[in-house]
Every structure is written in C-alpha cells, then in structure tokens.
N, C-alpha and C. Protein backbone atom coordinates (compact mmCIF):
# COMPACT_ATOMS: atom_id res chain seq x y z
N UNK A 1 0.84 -1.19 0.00
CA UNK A 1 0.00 0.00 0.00
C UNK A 1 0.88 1.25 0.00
N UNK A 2 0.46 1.88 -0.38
CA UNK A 2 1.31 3.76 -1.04
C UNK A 2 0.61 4.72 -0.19
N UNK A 3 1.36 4.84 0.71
CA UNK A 3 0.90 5.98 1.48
C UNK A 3 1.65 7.48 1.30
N UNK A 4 0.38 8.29 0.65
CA UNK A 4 1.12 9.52 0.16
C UNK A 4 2.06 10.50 1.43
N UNK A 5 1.38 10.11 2.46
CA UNK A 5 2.37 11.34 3.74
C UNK A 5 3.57 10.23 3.52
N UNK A 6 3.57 9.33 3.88
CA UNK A 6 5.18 8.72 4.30
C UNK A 6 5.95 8.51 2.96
N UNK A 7 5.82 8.62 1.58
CA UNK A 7 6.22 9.07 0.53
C UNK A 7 6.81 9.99 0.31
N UNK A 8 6.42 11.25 0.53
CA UNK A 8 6.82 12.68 0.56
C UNK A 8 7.67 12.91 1.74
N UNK A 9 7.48 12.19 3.13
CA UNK A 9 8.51 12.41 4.36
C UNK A 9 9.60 11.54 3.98
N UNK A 10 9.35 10.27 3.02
CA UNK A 10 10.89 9.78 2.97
C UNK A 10 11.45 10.07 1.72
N UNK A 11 10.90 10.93 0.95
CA UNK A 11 11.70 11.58 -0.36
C UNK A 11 12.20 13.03 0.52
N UNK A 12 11.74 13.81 1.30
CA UNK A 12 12.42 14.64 1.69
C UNK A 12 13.71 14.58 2.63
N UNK A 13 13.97 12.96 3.75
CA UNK A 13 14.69 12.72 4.23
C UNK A 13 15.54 12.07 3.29
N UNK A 14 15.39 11.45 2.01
CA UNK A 14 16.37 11.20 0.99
C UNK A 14 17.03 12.36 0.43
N UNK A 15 16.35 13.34 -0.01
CA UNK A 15 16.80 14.72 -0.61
C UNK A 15 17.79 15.15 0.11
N UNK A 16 17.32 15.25 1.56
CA UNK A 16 18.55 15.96 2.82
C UNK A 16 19.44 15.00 2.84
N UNK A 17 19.38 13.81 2.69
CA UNK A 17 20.94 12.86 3.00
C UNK A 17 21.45 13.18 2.09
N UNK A 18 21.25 13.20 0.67
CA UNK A 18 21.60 13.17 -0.95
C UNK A 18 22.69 14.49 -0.60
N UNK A 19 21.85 15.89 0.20
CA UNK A 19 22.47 17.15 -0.18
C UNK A 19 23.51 17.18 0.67
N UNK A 20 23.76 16.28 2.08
CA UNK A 20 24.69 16.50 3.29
C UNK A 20 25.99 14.89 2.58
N UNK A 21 25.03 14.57 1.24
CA UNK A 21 26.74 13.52 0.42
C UNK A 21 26.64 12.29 1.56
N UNK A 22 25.41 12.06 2.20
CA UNK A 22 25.74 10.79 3.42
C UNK A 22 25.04 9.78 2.85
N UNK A 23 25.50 8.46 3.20
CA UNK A 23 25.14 7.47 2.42
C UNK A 23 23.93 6.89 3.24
N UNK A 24 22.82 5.89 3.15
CA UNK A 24 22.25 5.34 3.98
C UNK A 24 22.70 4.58 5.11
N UNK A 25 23.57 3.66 4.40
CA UNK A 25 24.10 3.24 5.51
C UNK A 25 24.77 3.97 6.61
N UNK A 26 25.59 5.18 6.27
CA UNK A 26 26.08 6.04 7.32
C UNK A 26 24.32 6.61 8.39
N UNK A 27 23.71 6.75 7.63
CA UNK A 27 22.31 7.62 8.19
C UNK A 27 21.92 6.66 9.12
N UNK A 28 21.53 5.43 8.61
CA UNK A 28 21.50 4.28 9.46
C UNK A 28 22.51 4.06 10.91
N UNK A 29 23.21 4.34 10.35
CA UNK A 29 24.56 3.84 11.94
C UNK A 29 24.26 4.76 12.76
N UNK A 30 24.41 6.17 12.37
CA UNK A 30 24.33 7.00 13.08
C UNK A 30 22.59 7.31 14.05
N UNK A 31 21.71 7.09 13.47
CA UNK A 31 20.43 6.82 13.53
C UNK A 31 20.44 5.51 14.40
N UNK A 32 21.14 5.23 14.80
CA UNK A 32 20.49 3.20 15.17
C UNK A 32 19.64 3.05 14.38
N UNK A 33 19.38 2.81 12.91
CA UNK A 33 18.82 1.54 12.24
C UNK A 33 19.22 1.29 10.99
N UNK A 34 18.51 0.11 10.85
CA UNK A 34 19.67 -0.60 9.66
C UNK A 34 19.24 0.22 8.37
N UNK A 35 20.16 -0.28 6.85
CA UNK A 35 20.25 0.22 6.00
C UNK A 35 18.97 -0.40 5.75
N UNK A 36 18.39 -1.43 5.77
CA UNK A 36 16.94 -1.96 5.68
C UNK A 36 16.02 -1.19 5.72
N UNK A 37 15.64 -0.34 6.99
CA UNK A 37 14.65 0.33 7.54
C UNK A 37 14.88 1.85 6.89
N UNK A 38 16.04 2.71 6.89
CA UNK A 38 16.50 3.92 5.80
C UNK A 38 15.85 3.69 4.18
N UNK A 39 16.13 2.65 4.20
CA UNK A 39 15.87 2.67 2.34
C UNK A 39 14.20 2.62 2.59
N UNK A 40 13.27 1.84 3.26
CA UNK A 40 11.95 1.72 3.37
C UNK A 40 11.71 2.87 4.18
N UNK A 41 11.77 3.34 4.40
CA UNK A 41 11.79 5.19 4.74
C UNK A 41 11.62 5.81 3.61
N UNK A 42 12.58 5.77 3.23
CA UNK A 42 13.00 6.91 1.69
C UNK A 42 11.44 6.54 0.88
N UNK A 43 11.51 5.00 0.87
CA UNK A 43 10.27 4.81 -0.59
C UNK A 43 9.39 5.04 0.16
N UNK A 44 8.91 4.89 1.21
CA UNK A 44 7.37 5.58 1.84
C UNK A 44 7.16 4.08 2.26
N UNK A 45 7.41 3.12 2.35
CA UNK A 45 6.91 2.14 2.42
C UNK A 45 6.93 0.80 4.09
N UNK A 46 7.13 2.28 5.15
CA UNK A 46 7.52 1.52 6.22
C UNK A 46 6.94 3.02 7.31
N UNK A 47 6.28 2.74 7.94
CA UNK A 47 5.00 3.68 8.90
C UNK A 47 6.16 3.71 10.19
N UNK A 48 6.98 4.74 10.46
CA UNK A 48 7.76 4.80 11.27
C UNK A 48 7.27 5.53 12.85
N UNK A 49 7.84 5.60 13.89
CA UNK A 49 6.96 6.14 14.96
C UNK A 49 8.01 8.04 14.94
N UNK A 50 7.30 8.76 15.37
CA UNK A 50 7.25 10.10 15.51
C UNK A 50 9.18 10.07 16.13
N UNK A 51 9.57 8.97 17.39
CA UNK A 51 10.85 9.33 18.04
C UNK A 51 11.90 8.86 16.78
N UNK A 52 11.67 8.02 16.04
CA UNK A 52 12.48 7.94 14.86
C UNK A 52 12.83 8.76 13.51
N UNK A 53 11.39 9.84 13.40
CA UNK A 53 11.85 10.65 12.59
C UNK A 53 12.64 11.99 13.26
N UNK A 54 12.64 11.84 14.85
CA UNK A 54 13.94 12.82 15.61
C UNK A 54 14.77 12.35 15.36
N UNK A 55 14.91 10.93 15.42
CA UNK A 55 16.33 10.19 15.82
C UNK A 55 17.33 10.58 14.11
N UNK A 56 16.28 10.54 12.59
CA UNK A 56 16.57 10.51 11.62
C UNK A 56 17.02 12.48 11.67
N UNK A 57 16.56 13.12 11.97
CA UNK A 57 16.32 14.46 12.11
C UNK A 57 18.24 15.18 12.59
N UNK A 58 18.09 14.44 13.99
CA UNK A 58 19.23 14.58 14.51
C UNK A 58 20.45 13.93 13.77
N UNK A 59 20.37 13.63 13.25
CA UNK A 59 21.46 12.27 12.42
C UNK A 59 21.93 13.52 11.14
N UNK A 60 20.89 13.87 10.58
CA UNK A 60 20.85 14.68 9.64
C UNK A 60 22.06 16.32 9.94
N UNK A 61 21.30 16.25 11.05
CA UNK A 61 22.20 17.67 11.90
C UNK A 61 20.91 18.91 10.85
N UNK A 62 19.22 18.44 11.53
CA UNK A 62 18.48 19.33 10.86
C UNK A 62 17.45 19.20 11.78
N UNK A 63 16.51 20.08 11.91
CA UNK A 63 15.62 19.84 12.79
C UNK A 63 14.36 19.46 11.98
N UNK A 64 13.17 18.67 12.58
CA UNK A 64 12.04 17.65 12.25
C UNK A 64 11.46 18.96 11.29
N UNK A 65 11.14 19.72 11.53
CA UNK A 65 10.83 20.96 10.83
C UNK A 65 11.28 21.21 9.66
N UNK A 66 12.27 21.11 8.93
CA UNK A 66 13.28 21.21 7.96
C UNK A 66 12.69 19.73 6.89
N UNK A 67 12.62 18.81 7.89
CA UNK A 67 12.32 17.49 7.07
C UNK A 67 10.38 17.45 6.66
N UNK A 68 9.88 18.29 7.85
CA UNK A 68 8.43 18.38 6.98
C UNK A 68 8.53 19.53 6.28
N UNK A 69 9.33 20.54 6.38
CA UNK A 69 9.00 21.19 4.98
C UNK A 69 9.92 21.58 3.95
N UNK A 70 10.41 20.19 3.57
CA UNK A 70 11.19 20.05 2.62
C UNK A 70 10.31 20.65 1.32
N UNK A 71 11.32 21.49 0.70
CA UNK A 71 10.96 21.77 -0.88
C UNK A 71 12.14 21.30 -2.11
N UNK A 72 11.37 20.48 -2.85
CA UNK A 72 12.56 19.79 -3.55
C UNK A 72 11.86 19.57 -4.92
C-alpha cells in the first residue's frame, strides 16, 4: 500500500541525505537503524513512529521541521 504522507517524508529525508553527500548506511549507523529500515523510509513504504523521525532528524544535523517542509 502507497501511502502519500510517508512518501513525501521519505523523499524529503532522501533529498537531505543526498544534499549532506551521506550514504544510507552512514544515516543508518548514526540513527540506530539498519540500511533496511533507511531505504523503506526513503520509498514511503515503512510507517515509522514520531521518536524515529527525531532520531533521523538529529542524524541529519536538521531539525524535524526542515524534514516536513522540505521543498525539492
């Protein structure tokens, strides 16, 4: 199933890794979670809880704010 919010939140947390040159797997380590759970992020395809998109936020060195209003 294609859920349009978590689509658009994990193309904007892809956009910000893409622009800071970090790989998933780095996003992952730094984040505690695997390159598994990063990549199903990015495609929208994994319903994550609210403390993980901080945990992804902080990893980033961006605040949750930045990642919902990504323009790309």
């Amino acid at each position: 199933m294609h859920d349009e919010l978590l689509f658009k939140l994990g193309q904007s947390i892809r956009y910000i890794r893409l622009k800071k040159e970090m790989s998933q797997e780095e996003l992952g380590f730094k984040s505690s979670l695997s390159t598994n759970s990063i990549s199903a992020i990015e495609r929208g395809s994994y319903n994550f809880k609210i403390k993980t998109l901080y945990k992804i936020a902080n990893s980033l060195g961006v605040n949750v704010e930045e990642i919902l209003n990504c323009k790309f």
